[in-house]
Each structure stands twice: as structure tokens, then as C-alpha cells.
N, C-alpha and C. Protein backbone atom coordinates (compact mmCIF):
# COMPACT_ATOMS: atom_id res chain seq x y z
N UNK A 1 17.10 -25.77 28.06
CA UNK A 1 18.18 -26.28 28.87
C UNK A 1 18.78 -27.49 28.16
N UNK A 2 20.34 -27.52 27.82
CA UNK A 2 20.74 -28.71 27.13
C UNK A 2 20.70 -29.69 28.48
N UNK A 3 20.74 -31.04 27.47
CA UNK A 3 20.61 -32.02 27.82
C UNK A 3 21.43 -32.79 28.83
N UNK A 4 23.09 -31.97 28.87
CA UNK A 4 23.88 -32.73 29.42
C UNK A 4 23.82 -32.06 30.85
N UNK A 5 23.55 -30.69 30.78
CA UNK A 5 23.11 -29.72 32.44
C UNK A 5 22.44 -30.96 32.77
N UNK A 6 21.26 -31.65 32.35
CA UNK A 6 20.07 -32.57 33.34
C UNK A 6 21.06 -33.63 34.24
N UNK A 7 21.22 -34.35 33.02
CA UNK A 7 22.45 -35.34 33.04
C UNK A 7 23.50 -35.32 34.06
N UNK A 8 24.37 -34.00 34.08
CA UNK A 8 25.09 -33.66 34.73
C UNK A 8 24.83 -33.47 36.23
N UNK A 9 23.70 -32.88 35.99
CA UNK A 9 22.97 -32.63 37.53
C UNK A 9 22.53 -34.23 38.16
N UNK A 10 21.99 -35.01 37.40
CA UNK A 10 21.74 -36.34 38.10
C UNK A 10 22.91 -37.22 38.07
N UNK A 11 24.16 -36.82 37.63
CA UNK A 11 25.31 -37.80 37.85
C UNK A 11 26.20 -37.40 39.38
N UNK A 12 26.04 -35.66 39.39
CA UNK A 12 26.34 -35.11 40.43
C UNK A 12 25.68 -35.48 41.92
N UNK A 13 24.19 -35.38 41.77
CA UNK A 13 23.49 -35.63 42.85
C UNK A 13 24.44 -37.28 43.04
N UNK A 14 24.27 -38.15 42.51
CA UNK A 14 24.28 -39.73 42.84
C UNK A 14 25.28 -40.24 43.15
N UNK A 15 26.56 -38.89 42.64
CA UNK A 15 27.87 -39.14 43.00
C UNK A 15 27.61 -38.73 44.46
N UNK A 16 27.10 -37.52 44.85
CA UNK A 16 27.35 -37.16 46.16
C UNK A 16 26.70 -38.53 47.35
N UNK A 17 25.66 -38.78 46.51
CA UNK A 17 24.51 -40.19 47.22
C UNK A 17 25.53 -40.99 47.83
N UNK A 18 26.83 -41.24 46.54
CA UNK A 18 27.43 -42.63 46.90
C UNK A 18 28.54 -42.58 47.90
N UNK A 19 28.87 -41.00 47.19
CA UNK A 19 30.64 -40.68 48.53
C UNK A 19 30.06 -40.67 49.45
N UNK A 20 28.70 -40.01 50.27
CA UNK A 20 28.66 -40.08 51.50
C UNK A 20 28.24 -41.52 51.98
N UNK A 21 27.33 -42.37 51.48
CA UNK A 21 27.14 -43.82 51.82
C UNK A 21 28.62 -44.60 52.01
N UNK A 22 29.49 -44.22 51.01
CA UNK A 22 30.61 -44.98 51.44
C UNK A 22 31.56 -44.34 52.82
N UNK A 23 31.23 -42.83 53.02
CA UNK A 23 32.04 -42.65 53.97
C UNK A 23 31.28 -42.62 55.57
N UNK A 24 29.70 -43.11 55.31
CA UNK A 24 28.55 -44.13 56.77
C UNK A 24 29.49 -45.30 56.92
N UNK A 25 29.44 -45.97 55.59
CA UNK A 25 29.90 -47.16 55.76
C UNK A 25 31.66 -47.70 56.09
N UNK A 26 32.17 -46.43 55.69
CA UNK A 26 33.63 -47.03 55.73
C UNK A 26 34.53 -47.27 55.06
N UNK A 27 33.29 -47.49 53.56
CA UNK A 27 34.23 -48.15 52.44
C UNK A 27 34.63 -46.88 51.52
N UNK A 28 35.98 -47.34 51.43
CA UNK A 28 36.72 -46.18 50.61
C UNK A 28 36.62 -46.07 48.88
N UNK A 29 36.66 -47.95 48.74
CA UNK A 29 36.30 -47.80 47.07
C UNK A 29 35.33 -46.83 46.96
N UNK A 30 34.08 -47.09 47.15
CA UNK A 30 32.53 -46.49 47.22
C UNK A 30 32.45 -45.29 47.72
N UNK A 31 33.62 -44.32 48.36
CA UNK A 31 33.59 -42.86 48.56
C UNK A 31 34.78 -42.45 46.99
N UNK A 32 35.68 -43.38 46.80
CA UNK A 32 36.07 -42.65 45.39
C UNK A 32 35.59 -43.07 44.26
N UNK A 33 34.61 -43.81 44.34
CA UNK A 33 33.59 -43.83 42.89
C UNK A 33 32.88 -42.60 42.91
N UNK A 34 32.41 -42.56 44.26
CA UNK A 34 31.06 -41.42 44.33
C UNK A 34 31.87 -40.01 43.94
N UNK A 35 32.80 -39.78 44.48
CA UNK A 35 33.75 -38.39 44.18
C UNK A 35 34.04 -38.82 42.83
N UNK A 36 34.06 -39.62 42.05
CA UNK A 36 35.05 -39.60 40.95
C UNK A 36 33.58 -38.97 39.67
N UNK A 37 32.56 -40.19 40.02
CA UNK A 37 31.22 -39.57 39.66
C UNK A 37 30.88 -38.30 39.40
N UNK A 38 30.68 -38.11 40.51
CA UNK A 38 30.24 -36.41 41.09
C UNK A 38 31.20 -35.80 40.33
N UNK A 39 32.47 -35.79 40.17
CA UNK A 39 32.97 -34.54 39.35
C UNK A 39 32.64 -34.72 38.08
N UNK A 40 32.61 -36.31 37.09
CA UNK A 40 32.01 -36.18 36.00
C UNK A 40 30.73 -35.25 35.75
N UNK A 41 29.99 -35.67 36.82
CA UNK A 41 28.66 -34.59 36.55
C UNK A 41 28.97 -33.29 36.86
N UNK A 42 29.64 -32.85 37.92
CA UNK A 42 30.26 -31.53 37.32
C UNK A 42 30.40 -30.88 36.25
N UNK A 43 31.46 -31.77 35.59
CA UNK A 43 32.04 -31.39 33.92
C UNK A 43 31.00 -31.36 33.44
N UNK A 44 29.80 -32.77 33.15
CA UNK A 44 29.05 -32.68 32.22
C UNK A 44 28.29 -31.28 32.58
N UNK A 45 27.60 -30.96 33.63
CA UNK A 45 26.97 -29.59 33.34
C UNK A 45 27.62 -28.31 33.05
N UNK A 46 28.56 -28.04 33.49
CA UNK A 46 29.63 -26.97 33.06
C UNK A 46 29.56 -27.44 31.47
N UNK A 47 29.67 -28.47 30.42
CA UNK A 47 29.75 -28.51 29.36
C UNK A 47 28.31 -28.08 28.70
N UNK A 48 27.22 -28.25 29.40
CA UNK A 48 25.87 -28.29 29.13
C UNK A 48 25.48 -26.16 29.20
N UNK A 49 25.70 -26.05 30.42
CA UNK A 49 25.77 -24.60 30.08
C UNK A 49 26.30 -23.76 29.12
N UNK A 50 28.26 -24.14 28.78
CA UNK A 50 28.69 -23.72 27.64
C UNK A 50 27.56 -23.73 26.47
N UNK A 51 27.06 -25.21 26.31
CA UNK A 51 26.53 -25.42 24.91
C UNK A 51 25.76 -24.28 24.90
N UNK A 52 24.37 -24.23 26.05
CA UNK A 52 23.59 -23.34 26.15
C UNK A 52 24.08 -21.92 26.30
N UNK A 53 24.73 -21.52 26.00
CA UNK A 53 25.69 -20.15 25.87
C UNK A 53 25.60 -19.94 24.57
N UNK A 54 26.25 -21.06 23.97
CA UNK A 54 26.53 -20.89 22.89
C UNK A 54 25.58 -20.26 21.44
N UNK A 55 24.40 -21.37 22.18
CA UNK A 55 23.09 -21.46 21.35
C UNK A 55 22.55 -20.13 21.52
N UNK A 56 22.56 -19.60 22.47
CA UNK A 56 21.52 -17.84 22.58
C UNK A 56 22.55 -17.31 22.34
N UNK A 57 22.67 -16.39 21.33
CA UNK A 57 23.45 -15.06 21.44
C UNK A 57 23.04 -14.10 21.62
N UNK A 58 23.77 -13.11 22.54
CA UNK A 58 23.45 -11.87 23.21
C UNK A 58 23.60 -10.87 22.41
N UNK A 59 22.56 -9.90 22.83
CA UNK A 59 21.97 -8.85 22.14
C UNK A 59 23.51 -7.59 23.36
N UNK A 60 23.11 -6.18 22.29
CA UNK A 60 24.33 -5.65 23.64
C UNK A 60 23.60 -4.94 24.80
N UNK A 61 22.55 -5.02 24.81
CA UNK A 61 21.78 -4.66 26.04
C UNK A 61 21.75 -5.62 27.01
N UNK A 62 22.10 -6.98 26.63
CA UNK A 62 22.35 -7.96 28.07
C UNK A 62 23.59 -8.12 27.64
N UNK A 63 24.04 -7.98 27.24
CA UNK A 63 25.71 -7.67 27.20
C UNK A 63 26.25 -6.55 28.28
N UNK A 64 25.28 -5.06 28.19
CA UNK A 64 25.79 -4.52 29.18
C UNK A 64 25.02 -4.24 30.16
N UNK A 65 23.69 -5.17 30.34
CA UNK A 65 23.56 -5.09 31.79
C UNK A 65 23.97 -6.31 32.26
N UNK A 66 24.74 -7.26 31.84
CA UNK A 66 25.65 -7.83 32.52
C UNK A 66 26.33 -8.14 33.34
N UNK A 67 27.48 -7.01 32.23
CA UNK A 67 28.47 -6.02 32.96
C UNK A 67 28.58 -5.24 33.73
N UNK A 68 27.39 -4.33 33.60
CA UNK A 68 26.79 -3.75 35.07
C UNK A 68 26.58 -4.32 36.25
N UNK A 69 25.74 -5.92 35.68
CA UNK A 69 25.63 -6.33 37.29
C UNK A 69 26.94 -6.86 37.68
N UNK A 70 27.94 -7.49 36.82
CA UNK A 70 29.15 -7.90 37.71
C UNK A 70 29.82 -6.53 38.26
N UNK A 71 29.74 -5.55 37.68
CA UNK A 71 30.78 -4.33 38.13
C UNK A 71 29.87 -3.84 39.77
N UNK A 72 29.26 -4.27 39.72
CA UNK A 72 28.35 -4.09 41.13
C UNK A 72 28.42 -5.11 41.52
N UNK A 73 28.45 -6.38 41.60
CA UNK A 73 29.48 -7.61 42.22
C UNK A 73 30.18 -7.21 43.27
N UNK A 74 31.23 -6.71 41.72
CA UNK A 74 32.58 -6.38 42.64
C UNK A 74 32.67 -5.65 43.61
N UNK A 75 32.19 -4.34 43.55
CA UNK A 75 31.80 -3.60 44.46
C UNK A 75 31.79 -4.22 46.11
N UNK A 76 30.36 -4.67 45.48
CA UNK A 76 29.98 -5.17 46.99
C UNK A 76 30.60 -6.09 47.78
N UNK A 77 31.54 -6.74 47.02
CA UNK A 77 32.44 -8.07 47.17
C UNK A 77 33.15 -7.31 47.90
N UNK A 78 34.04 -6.38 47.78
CA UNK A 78 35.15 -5.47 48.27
C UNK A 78 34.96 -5.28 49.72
N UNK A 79 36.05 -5.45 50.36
CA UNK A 79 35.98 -4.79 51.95
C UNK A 79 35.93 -3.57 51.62
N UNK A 80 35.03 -2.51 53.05
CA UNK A 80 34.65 -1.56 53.29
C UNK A 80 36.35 -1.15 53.83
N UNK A 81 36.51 0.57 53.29
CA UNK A 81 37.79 0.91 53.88
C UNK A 81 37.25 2.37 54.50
N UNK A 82 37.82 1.88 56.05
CA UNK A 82 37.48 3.42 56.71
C UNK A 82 37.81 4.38 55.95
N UNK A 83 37.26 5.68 56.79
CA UNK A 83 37.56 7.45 56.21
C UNK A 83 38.64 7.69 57.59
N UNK A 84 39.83 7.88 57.17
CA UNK A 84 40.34 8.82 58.36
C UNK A 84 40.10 9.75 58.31
């Protein structure tokens, strides 16, 4: 697991810590630090996964069971349409 997923994940948690303490308390600076936070740690793990993407490359057997499992995703994602 890269380093910045950890990172990311503990900037996220502390952002969320702070927006909600500021919005107990009232104070608005201290709910848009905590939101402003929290999305950095967002990014940073979204960047941390890429890396870790990057680093394993896929063989085409998880390449296409993958694809399989998203095409069965979709599927199931889909509203059901009656039979007239």
C-alpha cells in the first residue's frame, strides 16, 4: 500500500474530526479548514492508489475477470423492466 493512501486516509479522517467540531461549535473558519483538509486527503489517496496501480501490472486474466465483474455491476445496477 503506497504511502500517500495512509496519509491520505489520516488527513481525511481529521479533516472530517475538525468540520464536524467546528459545525458543534459554530465556528465556520474550523468547518472550512476541516472540509478544505478532508478533500486534500481525498486527493492524496486517490493519488496513492493511482501510484499503486501503477506499480502492479495486470496479467489478462485479471484484466478479464475484471471486466466480467464490472459487466455484472452493470447488470445488477440496471432497473428491472417488466414482461408485457
Amino acid at each position: 500500500m503506497d504511502r500517500d493512501r495512509v496519509e491520505g486516509k489520516v488527513k481525511d479522517i481529521a479533516g472530517r474530526v475538525q468540520r464536524q467540531a467546528g459545525e458543534w461549535t459554530g465556528d465556520e473558519e474550523t468547518q472550512i479548514n476541516g472540509a478544505g483538509k478532508q478533500a486534500e486527503g481525498k486527493v492524496q489517496n486517490i493519488a496513492g492508489k493511482a501510484k499503486d496501480a501503477l506499480r502492479r501490472p495486470r496479467t489478462t486474466d485479471e484484466e478479464s475477470e475484471r471486466e466480467q465483474g464490472e459487466l455484472e455491476e452493470e447488470r445488477e445496477s440496471e432497473p428491472r423492466r417488466r414482461r408485457a
